[in-house]
N, C-alpha and C. Protein backbone atom coordinates (compact mmCIF):
# COMPACT_ATOMS: atom_id res chain seq x y z
N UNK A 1 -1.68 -20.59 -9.83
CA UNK A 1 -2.83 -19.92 -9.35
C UNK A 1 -4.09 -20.72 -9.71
N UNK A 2 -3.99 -21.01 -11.09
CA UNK A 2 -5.11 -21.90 -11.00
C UNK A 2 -5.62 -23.69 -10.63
N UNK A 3 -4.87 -23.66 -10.62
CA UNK A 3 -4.27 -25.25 -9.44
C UNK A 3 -5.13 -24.89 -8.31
N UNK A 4 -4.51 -23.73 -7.33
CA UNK A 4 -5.23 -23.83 -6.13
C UNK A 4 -6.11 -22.64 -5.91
N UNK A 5 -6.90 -22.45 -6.73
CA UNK A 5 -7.85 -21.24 -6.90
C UNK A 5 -9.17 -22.17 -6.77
N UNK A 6 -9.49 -23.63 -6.36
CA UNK A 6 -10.34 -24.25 -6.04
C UNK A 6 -10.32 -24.08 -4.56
N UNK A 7 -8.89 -24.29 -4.18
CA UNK A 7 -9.63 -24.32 -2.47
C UNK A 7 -9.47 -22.82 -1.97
N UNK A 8 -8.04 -21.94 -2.63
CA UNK A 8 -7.79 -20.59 -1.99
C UNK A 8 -8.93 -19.48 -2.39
N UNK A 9 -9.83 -19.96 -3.31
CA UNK A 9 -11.09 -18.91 -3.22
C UNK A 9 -11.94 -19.17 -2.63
N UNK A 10 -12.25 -20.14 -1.80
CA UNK A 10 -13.32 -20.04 -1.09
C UNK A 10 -12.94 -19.83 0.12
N UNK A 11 -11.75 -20.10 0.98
CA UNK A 11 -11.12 -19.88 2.02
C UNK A 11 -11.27 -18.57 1.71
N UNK A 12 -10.87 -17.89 1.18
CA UNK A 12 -10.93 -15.91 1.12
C UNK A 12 -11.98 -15.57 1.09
N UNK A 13 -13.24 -16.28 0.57
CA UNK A 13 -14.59 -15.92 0.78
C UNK A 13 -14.67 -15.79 1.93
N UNK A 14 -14.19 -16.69 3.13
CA UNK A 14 -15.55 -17.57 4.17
C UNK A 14 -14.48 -16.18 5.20
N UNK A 15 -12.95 -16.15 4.92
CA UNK A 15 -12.24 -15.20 5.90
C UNK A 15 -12.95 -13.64 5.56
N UNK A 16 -13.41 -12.99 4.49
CA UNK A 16 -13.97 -12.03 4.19
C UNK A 16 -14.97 -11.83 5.06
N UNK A 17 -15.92 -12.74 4.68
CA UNK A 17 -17.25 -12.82 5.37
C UNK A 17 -16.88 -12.90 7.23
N UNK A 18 -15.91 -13.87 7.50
CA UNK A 18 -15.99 -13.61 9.05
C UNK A 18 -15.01 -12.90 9.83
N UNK A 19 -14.15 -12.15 9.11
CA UNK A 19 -13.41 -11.18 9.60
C UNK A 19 -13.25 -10.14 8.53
N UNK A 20 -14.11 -9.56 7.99
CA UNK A 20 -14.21 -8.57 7.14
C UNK A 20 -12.92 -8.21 5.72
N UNK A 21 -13.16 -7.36 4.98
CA UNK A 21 -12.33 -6.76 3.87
C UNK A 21 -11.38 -6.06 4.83
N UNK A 22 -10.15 -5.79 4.25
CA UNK A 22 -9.53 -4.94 4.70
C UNK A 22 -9.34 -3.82 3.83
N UNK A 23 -8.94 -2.37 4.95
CA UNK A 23 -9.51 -1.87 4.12
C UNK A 23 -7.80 -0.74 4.49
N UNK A 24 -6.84 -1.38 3.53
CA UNK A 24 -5.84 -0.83 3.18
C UNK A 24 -5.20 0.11 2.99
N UNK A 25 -4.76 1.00 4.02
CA UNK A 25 -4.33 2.68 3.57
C UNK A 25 -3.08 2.93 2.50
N UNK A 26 -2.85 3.01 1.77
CA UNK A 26 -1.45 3.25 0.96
C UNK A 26 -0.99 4.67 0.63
N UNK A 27 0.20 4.62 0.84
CA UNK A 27 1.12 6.08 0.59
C UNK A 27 0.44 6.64 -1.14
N UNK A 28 0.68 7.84 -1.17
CA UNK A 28 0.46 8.35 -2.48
C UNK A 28 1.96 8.60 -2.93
N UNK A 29 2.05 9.55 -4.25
CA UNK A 29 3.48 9.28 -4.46
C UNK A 29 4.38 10.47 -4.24
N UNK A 30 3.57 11.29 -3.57
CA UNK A 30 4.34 12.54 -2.57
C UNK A 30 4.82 11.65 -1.39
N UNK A 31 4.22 11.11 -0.84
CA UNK A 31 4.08 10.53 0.54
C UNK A 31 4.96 9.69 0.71
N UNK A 32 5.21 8.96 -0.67
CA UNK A 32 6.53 8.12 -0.68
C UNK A 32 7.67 8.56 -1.53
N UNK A 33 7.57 9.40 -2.13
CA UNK A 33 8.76 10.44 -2.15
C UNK A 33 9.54 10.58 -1.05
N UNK A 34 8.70 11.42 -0.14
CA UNK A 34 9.38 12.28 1.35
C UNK A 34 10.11 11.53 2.10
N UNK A 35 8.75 10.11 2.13
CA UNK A 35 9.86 8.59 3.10
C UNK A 35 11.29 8.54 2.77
N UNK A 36 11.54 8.62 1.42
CA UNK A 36 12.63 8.14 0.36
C UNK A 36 13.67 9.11 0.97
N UNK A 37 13.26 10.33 0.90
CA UNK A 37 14.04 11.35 0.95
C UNK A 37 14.64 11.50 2.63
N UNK A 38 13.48 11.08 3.54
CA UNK A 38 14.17 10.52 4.94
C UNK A 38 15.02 9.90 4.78
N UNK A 39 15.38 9.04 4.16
CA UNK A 39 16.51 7.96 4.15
C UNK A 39 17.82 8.30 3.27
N UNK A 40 17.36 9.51 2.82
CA UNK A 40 19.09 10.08 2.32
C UNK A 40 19.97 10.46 2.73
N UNK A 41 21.33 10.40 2.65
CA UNK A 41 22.71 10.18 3.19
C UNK A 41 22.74 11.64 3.90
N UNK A 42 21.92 12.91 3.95
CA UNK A 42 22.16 14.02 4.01
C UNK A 42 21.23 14.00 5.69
N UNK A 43 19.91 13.51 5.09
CA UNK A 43 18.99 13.67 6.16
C UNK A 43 18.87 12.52 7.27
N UNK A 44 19.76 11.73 7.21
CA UNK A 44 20.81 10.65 8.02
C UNK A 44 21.79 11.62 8.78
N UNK A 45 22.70 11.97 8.24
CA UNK A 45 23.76 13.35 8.93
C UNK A 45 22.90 13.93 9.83
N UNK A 46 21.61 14.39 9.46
CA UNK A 46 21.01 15.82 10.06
C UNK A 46 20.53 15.12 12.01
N UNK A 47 20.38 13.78 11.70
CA UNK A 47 19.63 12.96 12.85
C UNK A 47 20.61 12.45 13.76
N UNK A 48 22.38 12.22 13.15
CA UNK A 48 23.29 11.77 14.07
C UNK A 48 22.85 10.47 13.48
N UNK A 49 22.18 10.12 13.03
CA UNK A 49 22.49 8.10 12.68
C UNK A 49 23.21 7.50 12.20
N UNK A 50 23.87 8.59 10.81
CA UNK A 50 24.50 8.18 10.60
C UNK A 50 25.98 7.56 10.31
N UNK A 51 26.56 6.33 10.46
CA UNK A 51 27.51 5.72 10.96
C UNK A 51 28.17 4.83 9.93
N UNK A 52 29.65 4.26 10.29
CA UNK A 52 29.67 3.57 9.32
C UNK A 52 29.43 2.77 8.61
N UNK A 53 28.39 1.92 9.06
CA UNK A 53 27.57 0.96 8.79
C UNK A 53 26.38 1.53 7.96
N UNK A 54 25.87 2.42 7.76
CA UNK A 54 24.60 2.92 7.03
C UNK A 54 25.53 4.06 6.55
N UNK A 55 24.90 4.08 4.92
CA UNK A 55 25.71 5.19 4.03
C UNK A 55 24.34 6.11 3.55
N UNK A 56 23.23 5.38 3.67
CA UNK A 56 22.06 5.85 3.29
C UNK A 56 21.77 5.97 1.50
N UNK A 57 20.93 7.06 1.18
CA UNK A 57 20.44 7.13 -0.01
C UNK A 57 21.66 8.50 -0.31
N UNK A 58 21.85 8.01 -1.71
CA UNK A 58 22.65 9.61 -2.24
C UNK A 58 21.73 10.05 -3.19
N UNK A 59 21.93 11.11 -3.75
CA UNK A 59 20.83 11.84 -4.33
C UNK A 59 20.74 11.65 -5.70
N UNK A 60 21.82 10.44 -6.40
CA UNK A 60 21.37 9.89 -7.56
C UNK A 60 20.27 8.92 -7.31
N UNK A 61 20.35 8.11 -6.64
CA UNK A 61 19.38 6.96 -6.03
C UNK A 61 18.29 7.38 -5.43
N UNK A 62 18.13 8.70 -4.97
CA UNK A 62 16.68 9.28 -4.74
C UNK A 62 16.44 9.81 -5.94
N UNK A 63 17.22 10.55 -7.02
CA UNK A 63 16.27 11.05 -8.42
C UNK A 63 15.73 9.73 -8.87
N UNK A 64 16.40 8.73 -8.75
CA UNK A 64 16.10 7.16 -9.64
C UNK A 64 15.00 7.02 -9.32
N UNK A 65 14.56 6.63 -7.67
CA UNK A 65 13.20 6.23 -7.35
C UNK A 65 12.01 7.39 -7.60
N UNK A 66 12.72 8.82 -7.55
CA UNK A 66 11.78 9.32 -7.33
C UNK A 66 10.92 9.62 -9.10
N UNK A 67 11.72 9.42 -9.97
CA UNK A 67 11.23 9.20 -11.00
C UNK A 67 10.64 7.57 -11.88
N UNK A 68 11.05 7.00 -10.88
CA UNK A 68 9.83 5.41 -11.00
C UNK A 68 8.45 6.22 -9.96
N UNK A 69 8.67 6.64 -9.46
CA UNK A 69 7.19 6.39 -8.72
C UNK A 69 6.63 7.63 -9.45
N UNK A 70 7.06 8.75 -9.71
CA UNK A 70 6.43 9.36 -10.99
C UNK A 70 6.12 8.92 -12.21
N UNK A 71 6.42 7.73 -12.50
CA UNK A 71 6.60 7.86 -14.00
C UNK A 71 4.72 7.03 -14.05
N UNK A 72 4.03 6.47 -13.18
CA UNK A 72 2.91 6.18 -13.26
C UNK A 72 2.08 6.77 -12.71
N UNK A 73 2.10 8.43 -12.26
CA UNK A 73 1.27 9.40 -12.60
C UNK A 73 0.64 9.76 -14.07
């Protein structure tokens, strides 16, 4: 980073300045809970998707994540 923090900071200046900040929406950690919980092996069944090729999330692997993304509340 600091090697090329001579030329990659001013390039991010001059792109700031002529195509603005962005201005980044991000999930909260309800919001990415629920995603999570779309993708479980149950609520896969409920849609017909799922097949033998996708097993989805089981509901140990959704408590797992869903207590990382709590745990920095």
């Amino acid at each position: 980073m600091y090697l090329t923090a001579p030329f990659s900071w001013p390039v991010a200046w001059v792109l700031d300045k002529l195509i603005g900040e962005h201005k980044l929406t991000r999930f909260n950690s309800d919001e990415l809970s629920w995603i999570f919980k779309l993708h479980s092996h149950d609520e896969l069944k409920k849609c017909h998707y799922l097949d033998s090729a996708v097993s989805g999330l089981n509901d140990s692997q959704i408590d797992l994540i869903e207590g990382a993304i709590n745990s920095g509340d």
